[in-house]
PDB file of N, CA and C in Angstrom:
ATOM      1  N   UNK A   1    -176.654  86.292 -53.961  1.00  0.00           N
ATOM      2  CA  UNK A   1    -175.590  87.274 -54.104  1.00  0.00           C
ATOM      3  C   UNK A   1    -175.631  88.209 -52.899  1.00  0.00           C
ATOM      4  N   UNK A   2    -174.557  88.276 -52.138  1.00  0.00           N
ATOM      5  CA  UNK A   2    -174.446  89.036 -51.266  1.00  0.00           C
ATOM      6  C   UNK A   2    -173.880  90.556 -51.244  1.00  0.00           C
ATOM      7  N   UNK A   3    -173.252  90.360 -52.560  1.00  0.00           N
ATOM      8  CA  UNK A   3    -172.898  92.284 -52.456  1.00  0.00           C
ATOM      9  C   UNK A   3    -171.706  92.449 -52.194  1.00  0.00           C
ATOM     10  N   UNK A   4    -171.086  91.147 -51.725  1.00  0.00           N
ATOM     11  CA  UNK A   4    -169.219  91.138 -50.970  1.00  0.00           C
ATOM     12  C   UNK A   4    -168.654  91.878 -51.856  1.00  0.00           C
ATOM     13  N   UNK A   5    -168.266  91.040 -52.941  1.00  0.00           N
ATOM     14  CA  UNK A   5    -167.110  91.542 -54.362  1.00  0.00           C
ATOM     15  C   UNK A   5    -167.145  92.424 -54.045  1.00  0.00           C
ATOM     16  N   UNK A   6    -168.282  93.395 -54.683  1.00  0.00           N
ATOM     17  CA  UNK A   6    -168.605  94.505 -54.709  1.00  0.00           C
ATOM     18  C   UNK A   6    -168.315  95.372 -53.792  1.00  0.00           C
ATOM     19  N   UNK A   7    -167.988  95.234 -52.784  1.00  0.00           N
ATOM     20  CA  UNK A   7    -167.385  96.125 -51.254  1.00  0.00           C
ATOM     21  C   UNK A   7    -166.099  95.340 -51.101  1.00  0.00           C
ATOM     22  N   UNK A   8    -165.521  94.458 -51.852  1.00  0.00           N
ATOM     23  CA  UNK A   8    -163.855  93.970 -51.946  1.00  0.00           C
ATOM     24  C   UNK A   8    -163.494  94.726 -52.805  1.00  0.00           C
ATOM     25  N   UNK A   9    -164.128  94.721 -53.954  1.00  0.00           N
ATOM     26  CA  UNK A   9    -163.804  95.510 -55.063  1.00  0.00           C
ATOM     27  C   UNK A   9    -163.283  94.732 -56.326  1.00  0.00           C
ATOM     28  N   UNK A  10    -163.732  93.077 -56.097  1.00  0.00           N
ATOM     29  CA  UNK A  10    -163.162  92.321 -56.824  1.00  0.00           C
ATOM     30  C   UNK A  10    -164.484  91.646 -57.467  1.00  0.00           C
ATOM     31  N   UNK A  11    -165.143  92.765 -58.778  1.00  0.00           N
ATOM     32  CA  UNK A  11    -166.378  92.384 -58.806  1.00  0.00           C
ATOM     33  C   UNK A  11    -166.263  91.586 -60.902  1.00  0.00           C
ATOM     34  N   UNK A  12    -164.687  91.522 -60.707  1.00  0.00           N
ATOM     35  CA  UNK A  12    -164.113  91.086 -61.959  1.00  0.00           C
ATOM     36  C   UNK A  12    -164.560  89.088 -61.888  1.00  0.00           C
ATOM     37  N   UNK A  13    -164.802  88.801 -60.957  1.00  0.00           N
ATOM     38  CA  UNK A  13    -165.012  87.446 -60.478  1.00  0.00           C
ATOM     39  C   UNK A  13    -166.296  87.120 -60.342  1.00  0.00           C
ATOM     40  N   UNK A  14    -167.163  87.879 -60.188  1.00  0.00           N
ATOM     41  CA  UNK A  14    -168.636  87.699 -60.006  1.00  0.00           C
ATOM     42  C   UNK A  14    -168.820  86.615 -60.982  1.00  0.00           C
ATOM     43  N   UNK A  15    -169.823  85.276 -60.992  1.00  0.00           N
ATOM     44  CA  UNK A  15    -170.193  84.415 -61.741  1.00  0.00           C
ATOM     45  C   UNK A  15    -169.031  83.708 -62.024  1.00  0.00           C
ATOM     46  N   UNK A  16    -167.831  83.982 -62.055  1.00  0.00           N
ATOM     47  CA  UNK A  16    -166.836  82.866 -63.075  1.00  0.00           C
ATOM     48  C   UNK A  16    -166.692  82.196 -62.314  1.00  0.00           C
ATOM     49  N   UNK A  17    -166.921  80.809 -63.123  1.00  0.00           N
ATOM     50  CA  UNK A  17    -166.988  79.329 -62.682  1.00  0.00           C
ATOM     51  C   UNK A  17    -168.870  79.132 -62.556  1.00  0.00           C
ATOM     52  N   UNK A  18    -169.600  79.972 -62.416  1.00  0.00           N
ATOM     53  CA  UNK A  18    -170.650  79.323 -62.431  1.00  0.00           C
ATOM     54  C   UNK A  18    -171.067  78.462 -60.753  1.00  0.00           C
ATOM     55  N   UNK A  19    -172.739  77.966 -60.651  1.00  0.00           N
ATOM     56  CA  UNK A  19    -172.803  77.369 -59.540  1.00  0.00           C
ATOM     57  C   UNK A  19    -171.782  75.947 -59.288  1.00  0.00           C
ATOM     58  N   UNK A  20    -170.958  75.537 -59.765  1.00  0.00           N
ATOM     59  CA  UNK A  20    -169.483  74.755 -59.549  1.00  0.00           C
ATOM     60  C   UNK A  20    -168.624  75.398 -58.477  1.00  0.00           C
ATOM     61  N   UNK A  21    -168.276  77.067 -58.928  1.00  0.00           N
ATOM     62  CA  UNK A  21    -167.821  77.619 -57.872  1.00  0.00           C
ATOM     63  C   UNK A  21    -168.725  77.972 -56.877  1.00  0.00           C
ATOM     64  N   UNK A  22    -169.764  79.070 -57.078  1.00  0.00           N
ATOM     65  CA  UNK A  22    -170.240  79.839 -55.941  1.00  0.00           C
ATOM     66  C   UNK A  22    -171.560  78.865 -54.958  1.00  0.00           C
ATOM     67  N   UNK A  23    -171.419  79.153 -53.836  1.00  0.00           N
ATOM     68  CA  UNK A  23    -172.554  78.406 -52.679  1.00  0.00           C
ATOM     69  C   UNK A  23    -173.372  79.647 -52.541  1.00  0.00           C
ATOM     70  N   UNK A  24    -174.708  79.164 -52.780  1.00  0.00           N
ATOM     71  CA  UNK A  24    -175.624  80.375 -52.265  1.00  0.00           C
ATOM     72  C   UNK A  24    -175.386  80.859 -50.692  1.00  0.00           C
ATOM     73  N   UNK A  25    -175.985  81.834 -50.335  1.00  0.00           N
ATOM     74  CA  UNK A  25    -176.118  82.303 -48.586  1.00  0.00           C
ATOM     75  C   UNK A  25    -176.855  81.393 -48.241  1.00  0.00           C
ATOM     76  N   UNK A  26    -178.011  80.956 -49.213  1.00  0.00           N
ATOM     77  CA  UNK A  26    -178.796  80.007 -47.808  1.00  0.00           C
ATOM     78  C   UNK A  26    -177.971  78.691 -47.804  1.00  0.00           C
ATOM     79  N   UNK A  27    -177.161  78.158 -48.557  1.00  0.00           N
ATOM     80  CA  UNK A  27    -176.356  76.559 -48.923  1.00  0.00           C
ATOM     81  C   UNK A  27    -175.587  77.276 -47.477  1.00  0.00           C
ATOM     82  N   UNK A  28    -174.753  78.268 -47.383  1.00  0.00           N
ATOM     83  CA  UNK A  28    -173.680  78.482 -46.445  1.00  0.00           C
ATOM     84  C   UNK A  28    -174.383  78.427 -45.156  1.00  0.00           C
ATOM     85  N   UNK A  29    -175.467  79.187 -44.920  1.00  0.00           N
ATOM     86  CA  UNK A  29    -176.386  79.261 -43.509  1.00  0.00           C
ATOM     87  C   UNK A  29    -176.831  77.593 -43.003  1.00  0.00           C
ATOM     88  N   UNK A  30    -177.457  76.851 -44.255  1.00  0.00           N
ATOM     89  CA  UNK A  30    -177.676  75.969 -43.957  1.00  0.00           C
ATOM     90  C   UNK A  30    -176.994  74.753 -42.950  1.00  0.00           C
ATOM     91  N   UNK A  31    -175.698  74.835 -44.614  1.00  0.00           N
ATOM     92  CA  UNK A  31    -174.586  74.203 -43.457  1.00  0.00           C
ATOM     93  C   UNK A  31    -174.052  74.275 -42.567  1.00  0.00           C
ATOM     94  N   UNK A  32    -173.748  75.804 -42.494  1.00  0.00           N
ATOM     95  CA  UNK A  32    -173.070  76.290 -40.865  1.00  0.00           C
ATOM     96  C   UNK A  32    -174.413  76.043 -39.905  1.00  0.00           C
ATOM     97  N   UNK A  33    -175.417  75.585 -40.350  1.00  0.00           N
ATOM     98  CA  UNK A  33    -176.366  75.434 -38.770  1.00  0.00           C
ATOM     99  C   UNK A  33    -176.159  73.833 -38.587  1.00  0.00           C
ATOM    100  N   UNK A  34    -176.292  73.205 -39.647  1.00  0.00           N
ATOM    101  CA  UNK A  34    -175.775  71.605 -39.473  1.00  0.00           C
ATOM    102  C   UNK A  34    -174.905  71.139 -38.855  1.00  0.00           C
ATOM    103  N   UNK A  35    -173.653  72.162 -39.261  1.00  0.00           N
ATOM    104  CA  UNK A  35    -172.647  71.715 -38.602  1.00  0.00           C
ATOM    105  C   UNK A  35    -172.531  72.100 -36.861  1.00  0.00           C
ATOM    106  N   UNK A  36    -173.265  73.638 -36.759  1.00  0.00           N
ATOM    107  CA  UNK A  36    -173.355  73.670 -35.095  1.00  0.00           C
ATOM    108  C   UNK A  36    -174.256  72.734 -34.594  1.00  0.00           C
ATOM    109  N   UNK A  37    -175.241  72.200 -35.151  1.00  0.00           N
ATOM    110  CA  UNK A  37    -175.495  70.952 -34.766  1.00  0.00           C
ATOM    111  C   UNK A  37    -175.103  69.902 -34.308  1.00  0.00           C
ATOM    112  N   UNK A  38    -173.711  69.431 -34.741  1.00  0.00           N
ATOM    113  CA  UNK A  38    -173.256  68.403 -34.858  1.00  0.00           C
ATOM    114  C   UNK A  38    -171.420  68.689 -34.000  1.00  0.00           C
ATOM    115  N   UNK A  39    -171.982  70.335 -33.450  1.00  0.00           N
ATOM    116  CA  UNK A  39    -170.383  70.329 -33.059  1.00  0.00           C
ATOM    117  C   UNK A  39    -169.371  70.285 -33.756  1.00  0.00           C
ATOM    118  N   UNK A  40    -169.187  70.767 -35.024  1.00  0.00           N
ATOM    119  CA  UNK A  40    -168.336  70.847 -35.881  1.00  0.00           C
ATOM    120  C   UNK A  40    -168.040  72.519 -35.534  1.00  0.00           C
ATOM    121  N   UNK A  41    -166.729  72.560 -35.264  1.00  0.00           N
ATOM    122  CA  UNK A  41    -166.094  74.293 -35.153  1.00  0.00           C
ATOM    123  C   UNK A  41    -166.076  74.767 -36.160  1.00  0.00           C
ATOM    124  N   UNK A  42    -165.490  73.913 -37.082  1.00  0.00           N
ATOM    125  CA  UNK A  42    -165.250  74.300 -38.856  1.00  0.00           C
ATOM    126  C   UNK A  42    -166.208  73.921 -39.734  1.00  0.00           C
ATOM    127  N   UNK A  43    -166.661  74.721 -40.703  1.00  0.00           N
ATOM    128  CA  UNK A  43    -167.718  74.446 -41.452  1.00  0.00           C
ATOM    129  C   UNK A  43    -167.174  75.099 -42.929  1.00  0.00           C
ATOM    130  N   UNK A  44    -166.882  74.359 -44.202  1.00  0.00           N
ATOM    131  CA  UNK A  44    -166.662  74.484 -45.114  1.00  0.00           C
ATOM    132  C   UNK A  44    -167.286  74.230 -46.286  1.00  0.00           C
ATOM    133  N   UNK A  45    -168.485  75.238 -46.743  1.00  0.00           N
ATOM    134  CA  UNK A  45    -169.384  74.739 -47.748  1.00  0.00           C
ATOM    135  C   UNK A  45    -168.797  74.496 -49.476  1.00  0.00           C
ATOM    136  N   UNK A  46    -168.728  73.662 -49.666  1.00  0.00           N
ATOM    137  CA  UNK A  46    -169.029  73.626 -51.673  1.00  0.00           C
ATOM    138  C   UNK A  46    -167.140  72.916 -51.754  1.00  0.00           C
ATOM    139  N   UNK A  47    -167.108  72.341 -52.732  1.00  0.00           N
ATOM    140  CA  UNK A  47    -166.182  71.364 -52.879  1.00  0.00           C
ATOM    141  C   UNK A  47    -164.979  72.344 -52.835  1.00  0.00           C
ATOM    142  N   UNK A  48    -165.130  73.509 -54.176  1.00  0.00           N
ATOM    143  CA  UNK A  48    -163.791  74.260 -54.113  1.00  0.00           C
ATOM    144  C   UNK A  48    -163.438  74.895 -53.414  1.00  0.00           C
ATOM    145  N   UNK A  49    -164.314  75.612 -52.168  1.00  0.00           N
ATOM    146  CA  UNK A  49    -164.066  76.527 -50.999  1.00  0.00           C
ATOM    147  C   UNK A  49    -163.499  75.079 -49.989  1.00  0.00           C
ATOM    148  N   UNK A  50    -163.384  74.056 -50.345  1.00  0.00           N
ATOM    149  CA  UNK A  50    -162.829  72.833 -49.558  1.00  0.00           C
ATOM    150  C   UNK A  50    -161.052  72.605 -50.048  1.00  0.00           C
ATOM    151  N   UNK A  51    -161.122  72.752 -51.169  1.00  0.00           N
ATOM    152  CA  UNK A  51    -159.947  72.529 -52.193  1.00  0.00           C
ATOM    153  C   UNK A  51    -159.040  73.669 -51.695  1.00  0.00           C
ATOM    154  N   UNK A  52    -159.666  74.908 -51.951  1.00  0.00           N
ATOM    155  CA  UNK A  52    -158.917  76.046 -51.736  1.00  0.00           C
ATOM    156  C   UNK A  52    -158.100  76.220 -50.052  1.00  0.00           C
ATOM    157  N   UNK A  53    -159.391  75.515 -49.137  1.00  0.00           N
ATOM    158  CA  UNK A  53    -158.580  75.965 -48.138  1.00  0.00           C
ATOM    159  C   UNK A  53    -157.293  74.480 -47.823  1.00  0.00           C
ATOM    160  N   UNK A  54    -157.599  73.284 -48.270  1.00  0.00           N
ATOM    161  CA  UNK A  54    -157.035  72.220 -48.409  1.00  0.00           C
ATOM    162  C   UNK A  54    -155.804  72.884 -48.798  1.00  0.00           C
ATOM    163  N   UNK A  55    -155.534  73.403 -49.788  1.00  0.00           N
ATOM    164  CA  UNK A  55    -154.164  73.972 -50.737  1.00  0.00           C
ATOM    165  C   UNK A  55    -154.021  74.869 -49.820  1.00  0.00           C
ATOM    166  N   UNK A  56    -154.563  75.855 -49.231  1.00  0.00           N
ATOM    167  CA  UNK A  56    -153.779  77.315 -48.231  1.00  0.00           C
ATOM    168  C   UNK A  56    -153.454  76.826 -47.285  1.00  0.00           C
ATOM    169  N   UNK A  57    -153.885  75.512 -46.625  1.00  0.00           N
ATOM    170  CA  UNK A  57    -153.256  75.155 -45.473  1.00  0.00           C
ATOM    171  C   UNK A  57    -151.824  74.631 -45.974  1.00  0.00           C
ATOM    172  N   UNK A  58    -151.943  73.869 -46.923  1.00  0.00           N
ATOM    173  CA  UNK A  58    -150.554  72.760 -47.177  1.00  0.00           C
ATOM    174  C   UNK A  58    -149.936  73.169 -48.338  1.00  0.00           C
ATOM    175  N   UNK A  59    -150.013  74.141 -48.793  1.00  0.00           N
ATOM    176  CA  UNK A  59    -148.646  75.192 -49.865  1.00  0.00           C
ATOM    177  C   UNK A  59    -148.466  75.369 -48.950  1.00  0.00           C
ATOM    178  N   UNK A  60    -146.411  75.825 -49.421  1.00  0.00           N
ATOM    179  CA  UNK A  60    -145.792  76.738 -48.816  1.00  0.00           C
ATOM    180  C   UNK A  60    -146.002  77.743 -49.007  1.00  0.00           C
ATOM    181  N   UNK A  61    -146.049  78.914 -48.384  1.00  0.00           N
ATOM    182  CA  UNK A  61    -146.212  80.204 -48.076  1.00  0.00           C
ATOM    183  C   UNK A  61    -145.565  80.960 -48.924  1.00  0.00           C
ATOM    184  N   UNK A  62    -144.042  80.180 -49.348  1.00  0.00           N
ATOM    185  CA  UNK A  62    -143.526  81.166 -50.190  1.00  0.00           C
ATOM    186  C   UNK A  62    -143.654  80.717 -51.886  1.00  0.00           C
ATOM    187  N   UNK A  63    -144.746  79.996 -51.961  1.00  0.00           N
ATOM    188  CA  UNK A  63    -145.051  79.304 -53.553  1.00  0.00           C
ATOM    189  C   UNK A  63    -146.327  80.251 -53.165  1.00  0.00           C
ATOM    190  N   UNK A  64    -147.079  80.277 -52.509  1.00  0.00           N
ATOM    191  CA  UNK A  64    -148.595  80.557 -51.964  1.00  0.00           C
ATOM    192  C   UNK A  64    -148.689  82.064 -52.339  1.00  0.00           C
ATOM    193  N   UNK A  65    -147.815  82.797 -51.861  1.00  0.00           N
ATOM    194  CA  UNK A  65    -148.601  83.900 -51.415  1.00  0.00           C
ATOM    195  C   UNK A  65    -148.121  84.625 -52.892  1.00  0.00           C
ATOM    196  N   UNK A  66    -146.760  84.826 -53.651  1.00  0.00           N
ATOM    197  CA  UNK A  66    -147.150  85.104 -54.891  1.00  0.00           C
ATOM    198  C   UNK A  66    -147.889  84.562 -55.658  1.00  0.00           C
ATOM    199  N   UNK A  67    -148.315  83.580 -55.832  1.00  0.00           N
ATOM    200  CA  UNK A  67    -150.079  83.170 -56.392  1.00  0.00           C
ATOM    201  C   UNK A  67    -150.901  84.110 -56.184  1.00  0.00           C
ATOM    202  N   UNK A  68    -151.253  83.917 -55.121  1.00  0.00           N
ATOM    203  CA  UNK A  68    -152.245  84.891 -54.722  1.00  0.00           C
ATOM    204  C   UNK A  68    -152.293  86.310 -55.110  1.00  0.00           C
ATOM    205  N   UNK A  69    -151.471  86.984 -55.022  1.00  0.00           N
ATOM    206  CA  UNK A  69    -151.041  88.507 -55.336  1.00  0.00           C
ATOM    207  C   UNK A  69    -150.980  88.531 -56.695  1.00  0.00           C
ATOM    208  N   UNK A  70    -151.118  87.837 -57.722  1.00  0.00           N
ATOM    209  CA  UNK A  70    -151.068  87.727 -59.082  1.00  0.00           C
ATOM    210  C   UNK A  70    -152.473  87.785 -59.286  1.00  0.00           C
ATOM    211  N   UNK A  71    -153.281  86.538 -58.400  1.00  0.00           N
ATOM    212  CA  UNK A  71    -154.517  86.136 -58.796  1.00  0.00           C
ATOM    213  C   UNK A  71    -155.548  87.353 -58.946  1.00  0.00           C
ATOM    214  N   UNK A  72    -155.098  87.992 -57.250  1.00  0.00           N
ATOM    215  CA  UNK A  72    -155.625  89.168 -56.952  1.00  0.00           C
ATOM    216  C   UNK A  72    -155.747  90.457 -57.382  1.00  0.00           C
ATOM    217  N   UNK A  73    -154.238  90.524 -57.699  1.00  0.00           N
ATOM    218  CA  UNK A  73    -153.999  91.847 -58.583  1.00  0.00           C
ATOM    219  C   UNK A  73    -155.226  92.117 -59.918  1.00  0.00           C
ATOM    220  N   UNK A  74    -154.911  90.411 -60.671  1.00  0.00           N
ATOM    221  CA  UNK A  74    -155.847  90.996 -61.773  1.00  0.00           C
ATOM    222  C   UNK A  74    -157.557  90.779 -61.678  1.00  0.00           C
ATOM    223  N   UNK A  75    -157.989  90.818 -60.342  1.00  0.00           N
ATOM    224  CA  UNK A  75    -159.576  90.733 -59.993  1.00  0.00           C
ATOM    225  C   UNK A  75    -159.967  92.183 -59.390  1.00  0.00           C
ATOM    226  N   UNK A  76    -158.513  92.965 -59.077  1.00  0.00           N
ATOM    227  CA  UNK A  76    -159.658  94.064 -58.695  1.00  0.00           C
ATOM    228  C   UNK A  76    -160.170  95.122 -59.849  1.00  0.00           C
ATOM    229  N   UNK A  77    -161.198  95.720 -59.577  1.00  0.00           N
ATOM    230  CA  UNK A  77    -161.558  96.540 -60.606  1.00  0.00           C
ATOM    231  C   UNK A  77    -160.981  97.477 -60.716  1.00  0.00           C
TER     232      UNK A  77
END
């Protein structure tokens, strides 16, 4: 746990989904050193932080971004 939410202010999300959703710091460090290893620019740890950005690249923007502002609205504290 890094403390983020908590300085986003979106500490309504902490745990939900369980390790399914969240990648530890060392899973993220790990991989981002693997991947500078290997010359990879982009480094995307854990399936749904893969999914999620998969979907933000290829929604439209205007289906996308009220999602988001809904999602968001009800995570901050």
């Amino acid at each position: 746990k890094t403390g983020f939410n908590e300085v986003a202010g979106i500490t309504k999300i902490d745990g939900v989904g369980g390790n399914f959703v969240w990648v530890t710091a060392e899973r993220v460090a790990k991989e981002a050193i693997q991947g500078m290893d290997c010359n990879r620019r982009i480094v995307i740890p854990g399936f749904i932080a893969q999914a999620q950005t998969f979907g933000g690249r290829y929604t439209p923007r205007i289906i996308l971004l009220p999602i988001l502002k809904q999602v968001f609205s009800r995570l901050k504290s």
